[in-house]
Protein backbone atom coordinates (compact mmCIF):
# COMPACT_ATOMS: atom_id res chain seq x y z
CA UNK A 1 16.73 55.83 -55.47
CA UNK A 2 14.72 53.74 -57.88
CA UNK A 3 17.89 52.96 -60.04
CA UNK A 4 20.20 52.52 -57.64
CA UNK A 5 17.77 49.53 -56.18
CA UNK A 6 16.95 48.37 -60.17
CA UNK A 7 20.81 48.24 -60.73
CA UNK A 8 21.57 46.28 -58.23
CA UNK A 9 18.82 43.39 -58.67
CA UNK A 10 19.92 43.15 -62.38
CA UNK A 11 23.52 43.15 -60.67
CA UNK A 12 22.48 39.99 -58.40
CA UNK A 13 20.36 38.28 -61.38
CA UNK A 14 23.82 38.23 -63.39
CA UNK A 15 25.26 36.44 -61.20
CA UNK A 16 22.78 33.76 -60.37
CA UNK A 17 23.30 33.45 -64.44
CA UNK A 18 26.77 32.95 -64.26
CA UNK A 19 26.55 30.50 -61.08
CA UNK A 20 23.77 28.56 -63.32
CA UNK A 21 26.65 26.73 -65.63
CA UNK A 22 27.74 26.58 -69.20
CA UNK A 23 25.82 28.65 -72.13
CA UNK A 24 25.05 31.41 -69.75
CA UNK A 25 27.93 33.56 -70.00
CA UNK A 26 26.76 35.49 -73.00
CA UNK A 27 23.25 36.16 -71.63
CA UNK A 28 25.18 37.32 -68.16
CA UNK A 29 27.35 39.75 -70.03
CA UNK A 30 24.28 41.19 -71.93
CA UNK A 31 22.96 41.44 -68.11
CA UNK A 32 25.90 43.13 -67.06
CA UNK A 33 26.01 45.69 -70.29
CA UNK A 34 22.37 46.79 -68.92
CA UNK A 35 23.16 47.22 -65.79
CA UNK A 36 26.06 49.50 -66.26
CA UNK A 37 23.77 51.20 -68.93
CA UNK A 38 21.21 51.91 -66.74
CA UNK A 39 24.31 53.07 -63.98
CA UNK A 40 24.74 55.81 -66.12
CA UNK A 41 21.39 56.87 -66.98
CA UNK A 42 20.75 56.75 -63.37
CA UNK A 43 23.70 59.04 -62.92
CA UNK A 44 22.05 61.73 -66.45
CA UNK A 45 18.79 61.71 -64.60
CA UNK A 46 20.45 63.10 -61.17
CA UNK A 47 22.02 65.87 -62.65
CA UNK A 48 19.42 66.87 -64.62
CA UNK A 49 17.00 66.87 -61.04
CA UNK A 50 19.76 69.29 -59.84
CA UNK A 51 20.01 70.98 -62.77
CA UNK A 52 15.99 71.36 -63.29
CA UNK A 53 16.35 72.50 -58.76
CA UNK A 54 18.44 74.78 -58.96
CA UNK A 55 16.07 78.24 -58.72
CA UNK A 56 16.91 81.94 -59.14
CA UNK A 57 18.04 83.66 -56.04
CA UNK A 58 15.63 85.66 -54.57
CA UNK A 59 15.22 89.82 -53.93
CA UNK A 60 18.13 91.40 -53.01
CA UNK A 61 18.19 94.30 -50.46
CA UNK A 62 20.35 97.17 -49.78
CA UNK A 63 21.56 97.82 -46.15
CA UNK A 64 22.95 100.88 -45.74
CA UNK A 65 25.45 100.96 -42.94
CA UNK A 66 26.50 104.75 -42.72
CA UNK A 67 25.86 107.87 -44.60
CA UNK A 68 27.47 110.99 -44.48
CA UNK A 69 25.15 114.05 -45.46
CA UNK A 70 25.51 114.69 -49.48
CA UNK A 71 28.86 111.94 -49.30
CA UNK A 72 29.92 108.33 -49.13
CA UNK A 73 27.30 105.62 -48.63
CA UNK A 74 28.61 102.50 -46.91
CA UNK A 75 26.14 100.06 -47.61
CA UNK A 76 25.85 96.06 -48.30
CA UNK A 77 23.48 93.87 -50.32
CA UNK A 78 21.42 91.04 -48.35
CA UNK A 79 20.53 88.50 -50.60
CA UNK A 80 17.63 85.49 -49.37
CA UNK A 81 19.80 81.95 -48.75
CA UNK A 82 19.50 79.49 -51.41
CA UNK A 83 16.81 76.97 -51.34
CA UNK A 84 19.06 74.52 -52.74
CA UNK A 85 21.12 72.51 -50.01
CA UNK A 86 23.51 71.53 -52.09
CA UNK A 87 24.68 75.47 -52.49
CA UNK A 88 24.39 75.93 -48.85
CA UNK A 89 26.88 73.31 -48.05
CA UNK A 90 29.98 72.91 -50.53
CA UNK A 91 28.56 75.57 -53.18
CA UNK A 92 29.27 79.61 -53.89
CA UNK A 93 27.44 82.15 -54.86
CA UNK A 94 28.74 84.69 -57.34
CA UNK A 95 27.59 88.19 -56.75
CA UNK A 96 28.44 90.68 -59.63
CA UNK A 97 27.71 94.95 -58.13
CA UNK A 98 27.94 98.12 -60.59
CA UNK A 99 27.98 101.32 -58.49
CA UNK A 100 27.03 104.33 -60.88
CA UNK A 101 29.45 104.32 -63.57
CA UNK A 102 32.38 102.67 -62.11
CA UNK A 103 33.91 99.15 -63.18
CA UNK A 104 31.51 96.09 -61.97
CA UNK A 105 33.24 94.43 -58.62
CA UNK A 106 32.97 90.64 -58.54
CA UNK A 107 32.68 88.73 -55.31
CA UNK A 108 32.32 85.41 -54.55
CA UNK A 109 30.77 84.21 -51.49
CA UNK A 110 29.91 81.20 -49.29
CA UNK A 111 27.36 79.12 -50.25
CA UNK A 112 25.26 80.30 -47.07
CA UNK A 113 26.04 84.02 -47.59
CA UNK A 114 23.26 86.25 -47.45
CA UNK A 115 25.33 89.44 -47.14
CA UNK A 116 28.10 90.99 -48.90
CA UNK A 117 31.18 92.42 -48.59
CA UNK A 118 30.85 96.06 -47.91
CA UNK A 119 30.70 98.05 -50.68
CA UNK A 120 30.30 102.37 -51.15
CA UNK A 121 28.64 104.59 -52.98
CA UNK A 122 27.12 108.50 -53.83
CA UNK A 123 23.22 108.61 -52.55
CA UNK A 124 21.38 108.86 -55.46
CA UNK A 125 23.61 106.55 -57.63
CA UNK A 126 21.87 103.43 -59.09
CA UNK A 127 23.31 99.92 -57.88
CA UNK A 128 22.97 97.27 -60.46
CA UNK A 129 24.01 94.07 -60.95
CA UNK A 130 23.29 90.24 -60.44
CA UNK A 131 23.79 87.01 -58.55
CA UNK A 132 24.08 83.68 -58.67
CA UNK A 133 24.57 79.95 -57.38
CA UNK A 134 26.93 77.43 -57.73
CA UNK A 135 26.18 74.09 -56.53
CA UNK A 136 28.51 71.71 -55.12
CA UNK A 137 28.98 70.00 -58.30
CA UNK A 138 29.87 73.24 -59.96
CA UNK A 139 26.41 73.85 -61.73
CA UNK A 140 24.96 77.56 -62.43
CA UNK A 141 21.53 78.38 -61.65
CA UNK A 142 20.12 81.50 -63.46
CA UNK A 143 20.83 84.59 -62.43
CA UNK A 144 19.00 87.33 -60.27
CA UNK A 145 19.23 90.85 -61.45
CA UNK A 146 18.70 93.49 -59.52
CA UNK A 147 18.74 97.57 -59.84
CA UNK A 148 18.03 100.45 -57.38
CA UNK A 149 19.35 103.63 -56.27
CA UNK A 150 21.06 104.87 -53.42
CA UNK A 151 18.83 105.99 -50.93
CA UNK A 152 19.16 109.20 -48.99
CA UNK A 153 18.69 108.40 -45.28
CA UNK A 154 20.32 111.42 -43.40
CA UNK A 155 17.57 114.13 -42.79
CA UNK A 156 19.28 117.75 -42.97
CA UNK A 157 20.65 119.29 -39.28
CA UNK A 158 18.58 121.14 -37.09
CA UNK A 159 18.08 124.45 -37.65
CA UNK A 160 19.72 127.48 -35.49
CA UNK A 161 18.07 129.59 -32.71
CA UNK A 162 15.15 130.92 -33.66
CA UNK A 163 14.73 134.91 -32.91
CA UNK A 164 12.68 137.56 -33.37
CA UNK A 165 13.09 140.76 -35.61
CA UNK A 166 11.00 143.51 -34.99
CA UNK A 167 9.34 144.52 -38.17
CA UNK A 168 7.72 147.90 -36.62
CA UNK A 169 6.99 149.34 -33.12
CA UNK A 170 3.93 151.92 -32.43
């Protein structure tokens, strides 16, 4: 990175100061006080570039895995992978789930997760709730909200034998 190169020339220029002799010392040290300064601004200016990249997770999906007719819903949420690498390896992702009117369930996933745990609900019921990553260095990125309900996917049974009933006979 441009720093990293800068703070090493001023690095090297210090000590060609120092190896130049007497009087020197005090420019060298003034050298040296930059150098660390700019260190450390170099150091600001990276986590504000993964600060400023982190992005908002994108749409989340339901899955649904079974469904019994007018019952339980076993479904999951897919959620797109994070753009950010430094998520995918050594970062989380916290995914927050409200299923009608029960108590929100937290979970926390992988960094590369782009499902979640399996989770169950009433078809018709409205899912809500949000996610969001966690970098390696343990910075949030904003989070994505989501809402929807519960799909009903089961059609209704077949019907029985059809027969005939004889209305009138002449």
């Amino acid at each position: 990175m441009f720093f990293d190169s800068l703070t090493e020339a001023i690095k090297s220029l210090v000590k060609e100061v120092r190896f130049a002799g007497s009087g020197t010392a005090e420019l060298a040290d003034k050298f040296e006080e930059q150098a660390d300064r700019l260190k450390s601004l170099a150091r600001e200016i990276r986590l504000l570039h993964k600060t400023l990249r982190l992005r908002m997770p994108g749409e989340v999906k339901l899955e649904i895995l079974s469904q019994e007719n007018g019952m339980s819903t076993v479904f999951r949420l897919r959620v797109p992978a994070s753009a950010a690498a430094d998520v995918l390896v050594g970062g989380s992702r916290k995914l927050v789930v409200k299923v009608g009117d029960r108590d929100a369930v937290e979970q926390t996933l992988a960094g590369d997760a782009t499902v979640s745990e399996e989770l169950t609900g009433e078809e018709h019921e409205v899912v809500s709730g949000s996610i969001a990553d966690t970098d390696d260095d343990g910075l949030t990125g904003p989070a994505r909200e989501f809402s929807f309900p519960i799909p009903d996917v089961t059609p209704p049974g077949q019907p029985g034998d059809v027969s005939i009933e004889i209305v009138s006979q002449d």
